[in-house]
C-alpha atoms as a PDB file:
ATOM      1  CA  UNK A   1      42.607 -22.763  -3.307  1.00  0.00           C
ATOM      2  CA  UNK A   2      43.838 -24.046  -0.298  1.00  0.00           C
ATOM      3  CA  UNK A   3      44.519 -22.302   3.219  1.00  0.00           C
ATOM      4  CA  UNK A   4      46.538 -24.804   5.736  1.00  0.00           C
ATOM      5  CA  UNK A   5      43.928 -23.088   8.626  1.00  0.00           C
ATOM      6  CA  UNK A   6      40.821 -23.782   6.873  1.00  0.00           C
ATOM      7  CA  UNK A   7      40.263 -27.395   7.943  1.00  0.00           C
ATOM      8  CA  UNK A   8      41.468 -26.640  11.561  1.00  0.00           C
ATOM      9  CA  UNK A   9      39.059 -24.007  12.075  1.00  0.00           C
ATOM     10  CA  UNK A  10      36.243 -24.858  10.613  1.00  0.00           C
ATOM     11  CA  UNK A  11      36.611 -28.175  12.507  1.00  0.00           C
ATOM     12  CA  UNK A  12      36.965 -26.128  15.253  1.00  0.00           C
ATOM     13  CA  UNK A  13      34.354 -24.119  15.819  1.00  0.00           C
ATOM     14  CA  UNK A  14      31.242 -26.420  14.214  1.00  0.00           C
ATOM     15  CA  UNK A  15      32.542 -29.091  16.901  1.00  0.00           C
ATOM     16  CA  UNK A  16      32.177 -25.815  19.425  1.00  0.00           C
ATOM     17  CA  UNK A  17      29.411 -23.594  17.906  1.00  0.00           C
ATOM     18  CA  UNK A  18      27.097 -25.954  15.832  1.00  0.00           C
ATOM     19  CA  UNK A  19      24.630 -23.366  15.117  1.00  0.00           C
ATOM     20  CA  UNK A  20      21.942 -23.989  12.193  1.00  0.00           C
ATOM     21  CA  UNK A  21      19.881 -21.171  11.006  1.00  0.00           C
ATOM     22  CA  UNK A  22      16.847 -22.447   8.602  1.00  0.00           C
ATOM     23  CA  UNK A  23      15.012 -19.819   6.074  1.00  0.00           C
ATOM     24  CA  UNK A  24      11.376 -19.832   7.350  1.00  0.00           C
ATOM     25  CA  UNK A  25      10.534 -20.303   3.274  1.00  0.00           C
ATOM     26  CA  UNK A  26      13.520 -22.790   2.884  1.00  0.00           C
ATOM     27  CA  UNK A  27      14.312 -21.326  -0.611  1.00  0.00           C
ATOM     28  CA  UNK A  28      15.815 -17.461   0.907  1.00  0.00           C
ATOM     29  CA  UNK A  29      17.416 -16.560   4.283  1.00  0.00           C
ATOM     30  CA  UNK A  30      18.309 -13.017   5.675  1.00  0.00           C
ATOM     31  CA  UNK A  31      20.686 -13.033   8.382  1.00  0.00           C
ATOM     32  CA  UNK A  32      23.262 -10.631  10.510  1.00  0.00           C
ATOM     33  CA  UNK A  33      26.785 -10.746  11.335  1.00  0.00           C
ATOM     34  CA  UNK A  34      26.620  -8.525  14.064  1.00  0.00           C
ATOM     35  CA  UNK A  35      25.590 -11.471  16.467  1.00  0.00           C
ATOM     36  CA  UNK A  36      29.450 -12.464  15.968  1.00  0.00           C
ATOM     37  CA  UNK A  37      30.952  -9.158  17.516  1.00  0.00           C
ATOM     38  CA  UNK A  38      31.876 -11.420  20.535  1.00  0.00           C
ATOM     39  CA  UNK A  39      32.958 -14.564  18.305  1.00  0.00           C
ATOM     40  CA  UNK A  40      34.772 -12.913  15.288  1.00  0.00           C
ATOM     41  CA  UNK A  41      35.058 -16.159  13.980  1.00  0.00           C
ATOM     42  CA  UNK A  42      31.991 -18.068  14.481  1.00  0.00           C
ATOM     43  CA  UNK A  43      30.931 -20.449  10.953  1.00  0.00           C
ATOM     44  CA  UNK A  44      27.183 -20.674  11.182  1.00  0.00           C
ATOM     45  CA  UNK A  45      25.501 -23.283   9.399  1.00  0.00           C
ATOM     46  CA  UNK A  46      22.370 -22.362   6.847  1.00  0.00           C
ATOM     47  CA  UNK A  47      20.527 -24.810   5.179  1.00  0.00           C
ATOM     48  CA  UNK A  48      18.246 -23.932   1.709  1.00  0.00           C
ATOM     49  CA  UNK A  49      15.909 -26.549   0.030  1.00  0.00           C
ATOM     50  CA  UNK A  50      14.392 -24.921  -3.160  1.00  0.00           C
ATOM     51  CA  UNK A  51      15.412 -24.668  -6.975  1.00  0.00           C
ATOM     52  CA  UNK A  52      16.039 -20.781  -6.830  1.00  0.00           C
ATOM     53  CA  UNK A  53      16.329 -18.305  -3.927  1.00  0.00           C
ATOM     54  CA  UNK A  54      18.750 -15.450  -2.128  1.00  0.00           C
ATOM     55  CA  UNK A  55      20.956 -14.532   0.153  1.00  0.00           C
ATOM     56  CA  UNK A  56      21.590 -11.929   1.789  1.00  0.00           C
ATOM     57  CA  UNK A  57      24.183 -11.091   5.071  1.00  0.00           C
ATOM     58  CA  UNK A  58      24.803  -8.023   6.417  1.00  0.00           C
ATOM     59  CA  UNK A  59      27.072  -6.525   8.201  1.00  0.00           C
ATOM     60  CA  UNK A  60      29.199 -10.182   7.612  1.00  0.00           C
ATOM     61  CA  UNK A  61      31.496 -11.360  10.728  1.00  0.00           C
ATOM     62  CA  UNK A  62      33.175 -14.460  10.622  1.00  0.00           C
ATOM     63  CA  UNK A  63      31.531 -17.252   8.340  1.00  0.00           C
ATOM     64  CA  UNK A  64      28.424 -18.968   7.075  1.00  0.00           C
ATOM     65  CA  UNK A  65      28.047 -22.369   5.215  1.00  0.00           C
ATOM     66  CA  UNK A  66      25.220 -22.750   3.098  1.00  0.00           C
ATOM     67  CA  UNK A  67      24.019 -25.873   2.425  1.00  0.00           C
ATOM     68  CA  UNK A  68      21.912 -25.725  -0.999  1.00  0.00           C
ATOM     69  CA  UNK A  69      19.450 -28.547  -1.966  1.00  0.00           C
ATOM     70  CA  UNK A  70      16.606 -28.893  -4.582  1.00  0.00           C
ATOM     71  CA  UNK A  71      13.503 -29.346  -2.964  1.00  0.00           C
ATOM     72  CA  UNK A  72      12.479 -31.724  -6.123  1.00  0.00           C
ATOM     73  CA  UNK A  73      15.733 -34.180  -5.682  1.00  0.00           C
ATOM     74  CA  UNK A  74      14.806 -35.557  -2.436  1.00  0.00           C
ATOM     75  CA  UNK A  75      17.178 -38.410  -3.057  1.00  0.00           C
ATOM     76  CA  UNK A  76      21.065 -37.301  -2.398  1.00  0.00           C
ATOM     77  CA  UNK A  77      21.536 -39.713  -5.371  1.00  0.00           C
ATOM     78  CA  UNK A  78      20.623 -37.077  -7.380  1.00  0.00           C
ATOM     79  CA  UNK A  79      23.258 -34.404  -6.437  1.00  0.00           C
ATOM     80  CA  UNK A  80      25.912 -35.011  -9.138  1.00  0.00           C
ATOM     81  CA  UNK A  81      23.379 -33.971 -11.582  1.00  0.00           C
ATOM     82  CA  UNK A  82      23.098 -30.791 -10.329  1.00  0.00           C
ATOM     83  CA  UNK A  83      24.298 -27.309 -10.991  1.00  0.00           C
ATOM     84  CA  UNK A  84      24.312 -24.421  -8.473  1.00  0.00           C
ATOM     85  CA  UNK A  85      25.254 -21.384 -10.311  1.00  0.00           C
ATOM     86  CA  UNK A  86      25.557 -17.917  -8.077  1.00  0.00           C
ATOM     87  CA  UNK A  87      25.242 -14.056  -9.068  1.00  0.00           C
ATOM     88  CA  UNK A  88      26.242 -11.103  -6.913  1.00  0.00           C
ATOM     89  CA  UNK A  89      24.402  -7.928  -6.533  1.00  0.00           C
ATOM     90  CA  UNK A  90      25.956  -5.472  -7.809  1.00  0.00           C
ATOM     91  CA  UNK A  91      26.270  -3.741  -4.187  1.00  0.00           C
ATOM     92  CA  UNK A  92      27.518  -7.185  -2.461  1.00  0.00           C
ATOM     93  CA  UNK A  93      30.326  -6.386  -0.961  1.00  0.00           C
ATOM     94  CA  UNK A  94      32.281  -7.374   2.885  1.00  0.00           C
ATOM     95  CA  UNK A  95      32.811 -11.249   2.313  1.00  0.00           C
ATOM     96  CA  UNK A  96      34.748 -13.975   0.358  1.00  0.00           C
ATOM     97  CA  UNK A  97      32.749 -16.749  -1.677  1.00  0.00           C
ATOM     98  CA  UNK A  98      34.510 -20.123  -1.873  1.00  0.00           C
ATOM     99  CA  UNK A  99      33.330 -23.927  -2.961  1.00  0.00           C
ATOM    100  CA  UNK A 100      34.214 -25.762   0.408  1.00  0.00           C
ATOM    101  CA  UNK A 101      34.953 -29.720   0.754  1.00  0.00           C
ATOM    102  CA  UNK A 102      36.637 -31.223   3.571  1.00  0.00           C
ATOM    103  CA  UNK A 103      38.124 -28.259   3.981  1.00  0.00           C
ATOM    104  CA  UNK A 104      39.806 -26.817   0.753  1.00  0.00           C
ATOM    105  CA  UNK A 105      38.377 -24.058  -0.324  1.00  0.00           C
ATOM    106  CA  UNK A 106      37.830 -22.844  -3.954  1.00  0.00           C
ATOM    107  CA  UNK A 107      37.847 -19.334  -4.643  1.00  0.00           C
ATOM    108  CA  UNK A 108      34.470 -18.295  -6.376  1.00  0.00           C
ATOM    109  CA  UNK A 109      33.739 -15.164  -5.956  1.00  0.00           C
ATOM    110  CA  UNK A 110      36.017 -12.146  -4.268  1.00  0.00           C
ATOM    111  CA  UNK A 111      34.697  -9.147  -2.882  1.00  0.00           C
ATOM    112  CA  UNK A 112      36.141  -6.501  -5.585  1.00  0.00           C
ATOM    113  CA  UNK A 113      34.760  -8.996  -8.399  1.00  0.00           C
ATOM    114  CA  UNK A 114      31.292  -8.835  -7.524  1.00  0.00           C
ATOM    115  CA  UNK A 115      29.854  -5.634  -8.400  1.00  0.00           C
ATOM    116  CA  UNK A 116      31.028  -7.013 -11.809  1.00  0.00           C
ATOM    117  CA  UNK A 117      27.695  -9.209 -11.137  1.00  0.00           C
ATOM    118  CA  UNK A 118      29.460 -12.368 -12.779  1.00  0.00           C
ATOM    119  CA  UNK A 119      27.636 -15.740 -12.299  1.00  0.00           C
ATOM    120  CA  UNK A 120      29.679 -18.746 -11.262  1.00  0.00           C
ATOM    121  CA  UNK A 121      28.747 -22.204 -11.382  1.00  0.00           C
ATOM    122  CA  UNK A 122      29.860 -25.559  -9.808  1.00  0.00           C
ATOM    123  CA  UNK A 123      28.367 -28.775  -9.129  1.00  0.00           C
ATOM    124  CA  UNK A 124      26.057 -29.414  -6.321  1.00  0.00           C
ATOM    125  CA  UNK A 125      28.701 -32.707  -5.326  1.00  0.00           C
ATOM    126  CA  UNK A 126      31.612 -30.459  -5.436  1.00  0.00           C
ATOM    127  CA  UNK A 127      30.495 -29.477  -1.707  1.00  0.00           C
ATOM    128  CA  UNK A 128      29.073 -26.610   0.437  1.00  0.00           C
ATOM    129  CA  UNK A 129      29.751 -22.536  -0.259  1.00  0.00           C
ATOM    130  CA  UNK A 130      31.662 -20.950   2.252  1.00  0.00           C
ATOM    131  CA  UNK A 131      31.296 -17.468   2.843  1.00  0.00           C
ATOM    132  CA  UNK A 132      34.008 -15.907   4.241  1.00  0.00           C
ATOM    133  CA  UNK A 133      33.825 -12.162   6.219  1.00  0.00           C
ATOM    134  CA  UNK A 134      36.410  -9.777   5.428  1.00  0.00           C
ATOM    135  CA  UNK A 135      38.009  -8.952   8.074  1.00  0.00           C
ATOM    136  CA  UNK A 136      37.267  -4.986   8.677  1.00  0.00           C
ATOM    137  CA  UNK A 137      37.651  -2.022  10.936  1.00  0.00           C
ATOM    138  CA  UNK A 138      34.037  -0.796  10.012  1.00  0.00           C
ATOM    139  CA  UNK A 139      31.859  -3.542   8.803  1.00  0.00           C
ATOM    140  CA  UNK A 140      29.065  -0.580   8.279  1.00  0.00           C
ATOM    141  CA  UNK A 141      27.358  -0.558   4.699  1.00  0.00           C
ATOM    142  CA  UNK A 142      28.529  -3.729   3.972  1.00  0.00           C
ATOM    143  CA  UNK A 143      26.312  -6.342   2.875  1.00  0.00           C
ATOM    144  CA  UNK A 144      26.991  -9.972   1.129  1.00  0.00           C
ATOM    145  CA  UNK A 145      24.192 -10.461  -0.873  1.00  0.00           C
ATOM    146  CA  UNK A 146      23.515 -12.757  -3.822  1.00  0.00           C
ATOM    147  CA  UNK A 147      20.698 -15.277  -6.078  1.00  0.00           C
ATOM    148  CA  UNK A 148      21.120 -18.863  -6.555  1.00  0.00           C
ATOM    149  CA  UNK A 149      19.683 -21.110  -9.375  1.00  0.00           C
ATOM    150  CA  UNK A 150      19.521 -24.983  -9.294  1.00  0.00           C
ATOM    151  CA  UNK A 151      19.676 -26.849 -12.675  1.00  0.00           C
ATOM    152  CA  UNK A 152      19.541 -30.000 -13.468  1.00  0.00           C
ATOM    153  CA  UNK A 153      22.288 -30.791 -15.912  1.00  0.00           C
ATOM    154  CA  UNK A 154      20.303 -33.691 -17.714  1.00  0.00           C
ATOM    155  CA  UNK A 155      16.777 -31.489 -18.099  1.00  0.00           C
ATOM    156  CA  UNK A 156      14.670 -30.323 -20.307  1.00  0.00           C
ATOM    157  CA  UNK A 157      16.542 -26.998 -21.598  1.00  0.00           C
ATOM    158  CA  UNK A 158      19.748 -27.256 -19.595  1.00  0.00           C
ATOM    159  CA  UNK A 159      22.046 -27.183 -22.782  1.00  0.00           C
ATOM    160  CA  UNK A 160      20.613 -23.973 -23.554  1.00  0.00           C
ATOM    161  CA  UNK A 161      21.240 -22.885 -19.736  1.00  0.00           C
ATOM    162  CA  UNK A 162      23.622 -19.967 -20.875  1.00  0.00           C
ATOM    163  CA  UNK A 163      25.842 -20.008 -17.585  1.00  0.00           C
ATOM    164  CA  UNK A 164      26.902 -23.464 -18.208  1.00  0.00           C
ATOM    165  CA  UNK A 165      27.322 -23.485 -21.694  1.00  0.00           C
ATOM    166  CA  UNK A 166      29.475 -20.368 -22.248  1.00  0.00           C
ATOM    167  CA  UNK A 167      29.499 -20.010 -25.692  1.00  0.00           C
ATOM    168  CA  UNK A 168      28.357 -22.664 -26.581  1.00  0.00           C
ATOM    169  CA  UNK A 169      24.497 -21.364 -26.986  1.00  0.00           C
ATOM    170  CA  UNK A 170      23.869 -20.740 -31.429  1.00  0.00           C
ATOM    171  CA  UNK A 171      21.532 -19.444 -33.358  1.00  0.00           C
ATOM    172  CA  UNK A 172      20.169 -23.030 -34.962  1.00  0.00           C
ATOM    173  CA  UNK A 173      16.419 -22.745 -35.770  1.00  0.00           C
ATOM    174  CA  UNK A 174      14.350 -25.330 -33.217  1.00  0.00           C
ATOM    175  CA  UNK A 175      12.549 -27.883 -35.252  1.00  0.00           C
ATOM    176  CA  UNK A 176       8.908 -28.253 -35.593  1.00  0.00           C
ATOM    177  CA  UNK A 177       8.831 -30.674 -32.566  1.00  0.00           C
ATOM    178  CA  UNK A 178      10.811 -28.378 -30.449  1.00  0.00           C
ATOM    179  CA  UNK A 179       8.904 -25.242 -31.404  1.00  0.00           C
ATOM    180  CA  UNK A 180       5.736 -27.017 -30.070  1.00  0.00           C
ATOM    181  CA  UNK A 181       7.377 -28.532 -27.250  1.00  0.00           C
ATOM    182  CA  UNK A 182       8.433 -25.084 -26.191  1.00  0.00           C
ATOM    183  CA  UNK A 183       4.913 -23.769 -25.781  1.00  0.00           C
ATOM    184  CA  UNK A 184       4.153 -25.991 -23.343  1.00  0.00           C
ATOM    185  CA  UNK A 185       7.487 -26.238 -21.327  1.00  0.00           C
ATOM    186  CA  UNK A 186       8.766 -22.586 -21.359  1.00  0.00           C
ATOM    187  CA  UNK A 187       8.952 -19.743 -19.118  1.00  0.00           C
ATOM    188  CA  UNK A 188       7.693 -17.462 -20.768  1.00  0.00           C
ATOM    189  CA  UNK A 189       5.331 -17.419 -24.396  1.00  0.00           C
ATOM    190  CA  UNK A 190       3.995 -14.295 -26.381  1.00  0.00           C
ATOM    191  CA  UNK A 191       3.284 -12.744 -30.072  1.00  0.00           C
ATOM    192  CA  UNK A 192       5.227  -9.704 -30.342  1.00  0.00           C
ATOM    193  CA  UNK A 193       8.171  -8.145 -32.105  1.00  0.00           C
ATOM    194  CA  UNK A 194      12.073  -7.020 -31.667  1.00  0.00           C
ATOM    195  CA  UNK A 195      11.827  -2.833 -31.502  1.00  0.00           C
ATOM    196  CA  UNK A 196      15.717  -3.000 -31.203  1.00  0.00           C
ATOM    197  CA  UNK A 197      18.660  -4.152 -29.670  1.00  0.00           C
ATOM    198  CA  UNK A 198      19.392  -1.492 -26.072  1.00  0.00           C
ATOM    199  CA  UNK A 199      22.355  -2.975 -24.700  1.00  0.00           C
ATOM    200  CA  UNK A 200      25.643  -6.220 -25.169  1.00  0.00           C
ATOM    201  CA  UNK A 201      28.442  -7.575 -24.490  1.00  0.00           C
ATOM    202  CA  UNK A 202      30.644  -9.876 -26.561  1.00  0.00           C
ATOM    203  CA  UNK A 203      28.222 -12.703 -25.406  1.00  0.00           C
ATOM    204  CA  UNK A 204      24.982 -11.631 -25.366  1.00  0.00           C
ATOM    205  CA  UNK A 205      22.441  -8.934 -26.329  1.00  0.00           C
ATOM    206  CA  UNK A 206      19.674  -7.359 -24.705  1.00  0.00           C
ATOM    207  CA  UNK A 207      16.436  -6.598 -27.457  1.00  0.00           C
ATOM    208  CA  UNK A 208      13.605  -5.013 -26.404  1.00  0.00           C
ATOM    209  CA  UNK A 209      10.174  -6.341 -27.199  1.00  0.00           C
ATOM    210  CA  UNK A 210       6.545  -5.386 -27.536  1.00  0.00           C
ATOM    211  CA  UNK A 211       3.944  -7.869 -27.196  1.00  0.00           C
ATOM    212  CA  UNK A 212       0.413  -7.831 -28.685  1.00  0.00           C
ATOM    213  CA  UNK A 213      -0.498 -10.550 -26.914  1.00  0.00           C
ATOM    214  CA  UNK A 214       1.141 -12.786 -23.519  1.00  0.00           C
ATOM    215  CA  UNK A 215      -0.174 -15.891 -23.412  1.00  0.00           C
ATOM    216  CA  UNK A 216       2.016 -16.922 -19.964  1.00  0.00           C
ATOM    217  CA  UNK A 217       5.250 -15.330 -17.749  1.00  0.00           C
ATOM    218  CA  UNK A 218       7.136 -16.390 -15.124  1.00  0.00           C
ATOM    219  CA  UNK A 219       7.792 -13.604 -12.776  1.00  0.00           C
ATOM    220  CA  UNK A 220       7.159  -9.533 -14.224  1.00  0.00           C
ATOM    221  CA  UNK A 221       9.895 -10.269 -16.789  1.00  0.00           C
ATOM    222  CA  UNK A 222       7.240  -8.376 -18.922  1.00  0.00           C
ATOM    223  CA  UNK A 223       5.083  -5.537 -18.027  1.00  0.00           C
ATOM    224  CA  UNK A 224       1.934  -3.892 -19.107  1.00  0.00           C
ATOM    225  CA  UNK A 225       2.059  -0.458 -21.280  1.00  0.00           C
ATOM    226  CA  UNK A 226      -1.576  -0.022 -21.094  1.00  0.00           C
ATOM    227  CA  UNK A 227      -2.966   3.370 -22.316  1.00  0.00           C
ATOM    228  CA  UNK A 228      -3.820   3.806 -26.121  1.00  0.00           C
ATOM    229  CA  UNK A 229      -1.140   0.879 -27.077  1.00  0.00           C
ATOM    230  CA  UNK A 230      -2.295  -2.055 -24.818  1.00  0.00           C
ATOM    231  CA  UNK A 231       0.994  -3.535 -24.712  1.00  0.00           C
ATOM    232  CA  UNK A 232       2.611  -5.654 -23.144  1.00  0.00           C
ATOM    233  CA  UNK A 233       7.063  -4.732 -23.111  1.00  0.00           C
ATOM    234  CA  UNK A 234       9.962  -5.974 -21.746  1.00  0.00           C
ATOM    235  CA  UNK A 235      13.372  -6.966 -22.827  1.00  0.00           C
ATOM    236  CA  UNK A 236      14.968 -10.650 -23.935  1.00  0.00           C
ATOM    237  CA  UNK A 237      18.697 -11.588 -23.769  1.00  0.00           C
ATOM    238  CA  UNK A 238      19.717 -13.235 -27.374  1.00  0.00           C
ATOM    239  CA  UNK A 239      23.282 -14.774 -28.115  1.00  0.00           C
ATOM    240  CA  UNK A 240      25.436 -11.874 -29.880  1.00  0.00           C
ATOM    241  CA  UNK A 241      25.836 -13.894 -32.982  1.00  0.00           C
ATOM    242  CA  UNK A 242      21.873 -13.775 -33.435  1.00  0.00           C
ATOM    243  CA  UNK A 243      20.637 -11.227 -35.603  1.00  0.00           C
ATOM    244  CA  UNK A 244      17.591  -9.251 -34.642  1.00  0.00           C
ATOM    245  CA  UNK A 245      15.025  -8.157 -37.072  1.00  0.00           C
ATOM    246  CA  UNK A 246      13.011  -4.892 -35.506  1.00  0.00           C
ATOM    247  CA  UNK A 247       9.742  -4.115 -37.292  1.00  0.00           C
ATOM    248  CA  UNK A 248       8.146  -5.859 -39.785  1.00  0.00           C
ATOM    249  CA  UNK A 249       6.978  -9.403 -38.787  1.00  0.00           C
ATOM    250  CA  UNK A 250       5.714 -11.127 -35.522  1.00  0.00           C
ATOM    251  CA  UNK A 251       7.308 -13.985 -33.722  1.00  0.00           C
ATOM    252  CA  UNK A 252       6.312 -16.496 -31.625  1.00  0.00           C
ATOM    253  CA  UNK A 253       8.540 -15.794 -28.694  1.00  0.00           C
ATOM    254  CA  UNK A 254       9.509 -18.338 -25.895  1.00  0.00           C
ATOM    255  CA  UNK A 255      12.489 -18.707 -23.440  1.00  0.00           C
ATOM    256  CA  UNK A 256      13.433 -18.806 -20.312  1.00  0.00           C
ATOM    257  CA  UNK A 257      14.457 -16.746 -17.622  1.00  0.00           C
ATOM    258  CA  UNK A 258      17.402 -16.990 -15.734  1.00  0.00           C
ATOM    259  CA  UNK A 259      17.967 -14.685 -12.247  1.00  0.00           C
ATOM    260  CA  UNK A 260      15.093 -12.430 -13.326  1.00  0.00           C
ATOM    261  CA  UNK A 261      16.106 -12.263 -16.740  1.00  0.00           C
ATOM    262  CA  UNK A 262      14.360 -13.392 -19.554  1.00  0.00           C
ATOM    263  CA  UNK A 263      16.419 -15.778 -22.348  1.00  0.00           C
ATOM    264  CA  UNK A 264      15.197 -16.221 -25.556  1.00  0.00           C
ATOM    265  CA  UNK A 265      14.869 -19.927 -26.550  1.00  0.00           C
ATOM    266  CA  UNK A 266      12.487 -20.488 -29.933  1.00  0.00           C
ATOM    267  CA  UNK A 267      11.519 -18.004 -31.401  1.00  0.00           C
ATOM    268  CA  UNK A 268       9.563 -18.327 -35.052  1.00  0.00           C
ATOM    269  CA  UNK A 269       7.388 -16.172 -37.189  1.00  0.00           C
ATOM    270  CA  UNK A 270       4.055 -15.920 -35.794  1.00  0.00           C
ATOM    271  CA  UNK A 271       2.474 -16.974 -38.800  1.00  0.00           C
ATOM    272  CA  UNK A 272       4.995 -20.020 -39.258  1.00  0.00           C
ATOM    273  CA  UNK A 273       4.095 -21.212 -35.685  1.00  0.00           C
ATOM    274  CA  UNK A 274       0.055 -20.851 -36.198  1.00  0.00           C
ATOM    275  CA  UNK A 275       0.059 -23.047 -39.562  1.00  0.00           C
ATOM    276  CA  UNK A 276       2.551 -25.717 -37.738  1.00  0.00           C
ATOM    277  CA  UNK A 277       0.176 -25.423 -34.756  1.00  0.00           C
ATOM    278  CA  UNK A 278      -3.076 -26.411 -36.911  1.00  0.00           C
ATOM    279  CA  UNK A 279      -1.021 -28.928 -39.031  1.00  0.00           C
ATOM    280  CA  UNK A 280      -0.457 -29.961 -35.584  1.00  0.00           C
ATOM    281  CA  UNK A 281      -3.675 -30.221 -34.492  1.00  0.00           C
ATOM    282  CA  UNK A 282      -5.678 -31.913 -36.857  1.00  0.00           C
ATOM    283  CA  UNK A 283      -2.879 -34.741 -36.458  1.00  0.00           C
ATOM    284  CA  UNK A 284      -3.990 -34.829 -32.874  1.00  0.00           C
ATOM    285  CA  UNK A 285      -0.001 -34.216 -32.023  1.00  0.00           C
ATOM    286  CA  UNK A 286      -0.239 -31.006 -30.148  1.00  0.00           C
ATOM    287  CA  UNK A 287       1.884 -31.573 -26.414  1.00  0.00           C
ATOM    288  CA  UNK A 288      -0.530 -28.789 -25.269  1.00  0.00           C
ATOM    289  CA  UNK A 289      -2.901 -26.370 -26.141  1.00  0.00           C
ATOM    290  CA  UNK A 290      -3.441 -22.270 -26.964  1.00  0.00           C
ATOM    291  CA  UNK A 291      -6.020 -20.109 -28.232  1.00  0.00           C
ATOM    292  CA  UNK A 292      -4.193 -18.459 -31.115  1.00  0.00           C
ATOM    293  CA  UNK A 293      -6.285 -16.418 -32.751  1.00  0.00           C
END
């Protein structure tokens, strides 16, 4: 999408107002629009350096251009092989979300489609988001607000990366070197089983779990029950077409998680996994290690 203004103004007003605001952790930043009231159409500059973070603007005036880089890809060699993808809160509301170069603008993300919390993804070379304010009478209870997620599209796990391979994503068993590889390399890895699947869409599933044992999480994507059970629950997002067996046998489950969600990756019977892990073993083949018993 193109507007004839864009390049004109934001031209403009960086050449006028070259403002830079930095996140004191480099990987989230917090900021106001109300410091705009007097320059409705200020574009402030905000530069991010980390592999995952937030944003979040409220009361939005005028515009802000964030500037997202991995804080592993030093080099800017390394940008075409990047992904940014973006989801809204479901209460993000008061702005505009384009893909800016030189420019032309993209359109991305409108206001009324974000409560829909849909993730959009572009490549970190296509060029800089541009958040635009809408312009309002009342800008009260009005907040932009959304997470961001680098991925490299050449690493380990980005074909399974479900918002870049829409899909695409099946239901093939991993092989014996992936199922130990995963172990080692995942986001998250417990015994448990599937107690049933709680919510879908055409896409994807959400199955709850219970885990008798956790052996490492990233994030709370699983909590503890405690109590008589000693438990550890939580849910994991499957493709649709995968079928989900409740009851009845433990798995092995690993994934990873994705905005605070957790996506199942390989996933076989415990008992499968722990005489492939001593097979394993005794060859002196392991990647990495576990106590499984």
């Amino acid at each position: 999408m193109l507007r004839p203004w864009a390049a004109h103004w934001i031209t403009a007003v960086l050449l006028c107002r070259a403002v830079a605001q930095y996140s004191s952790d480099q990987c989230s930043w917090r900021g106001s629009g109300l410091s705009h009231e007097s320059h409705r159409r200020d574009v402030e500059q905000v530069y991010l350096r980390c592999s995952q973070g937030s944003l979040e603007w409220l009361y939005p005036t005028g515009a802000i251009i964030v500037n997202l880089r991995s804080n592993t890809q030093p080099s800017s060699g390394h940008m075409a092989d990047l992904h940014v993808c973006i989801k809204p809160h479901t209460y993000s509301k008061g702005s505009h979300v384009y893909l800016e170069r030189a420019g032309h603008l993209k359109l991305l993300l409108a206001e009324q489609d974000q409560a829909q919390v849909r993730v959009r993804c572009f490549r970190l070379a296509e060029g800089v988001l541009f958040v635009e304010a809408v312009p309002q009478t009342d800008i009260s209870r009005r907040i932009t607000a959304f997470q961001y997620e680098l991925v490299p599209s050449g690493g380990p796990g980005a074909h399974m990366y479900p918002y870049l391979q829409v899909g695409l994503v099946t239901c093939k068993p991993c092989s014996d070197e992936e199922v130990l590889m995963a172990v080692c390399t995942s986001d998250f890895v417990g015994r448990g089983m599937f107690q049933g699947v709680v919510s879908g869409t055409n896409d994807h599933s959400s199955a709850l779990v219970t885990l008798s044992r956790l052996f490492h999480q990233k994030g709370r994507v699983f909590s503890w029950g405690g109590g008589r059970g000693r438990r550890w629950s939580g849910r994991v997002v499957v493709p649709a077409q995968c079928g989900v067996h409740p009851g009845g046998d433990e798995y092995l489950l690993t994934g990873s998680v994705y905005f605070g969600e957790a996506w199942l990756g390989c996933a076989p019977r415990y008992k499968d996994f722990v005489r492939l892990y001593v097979q394993a073993q005794k060859a002196g083949t392991n990647p990495c290690q576990i106590n499984t018993d």
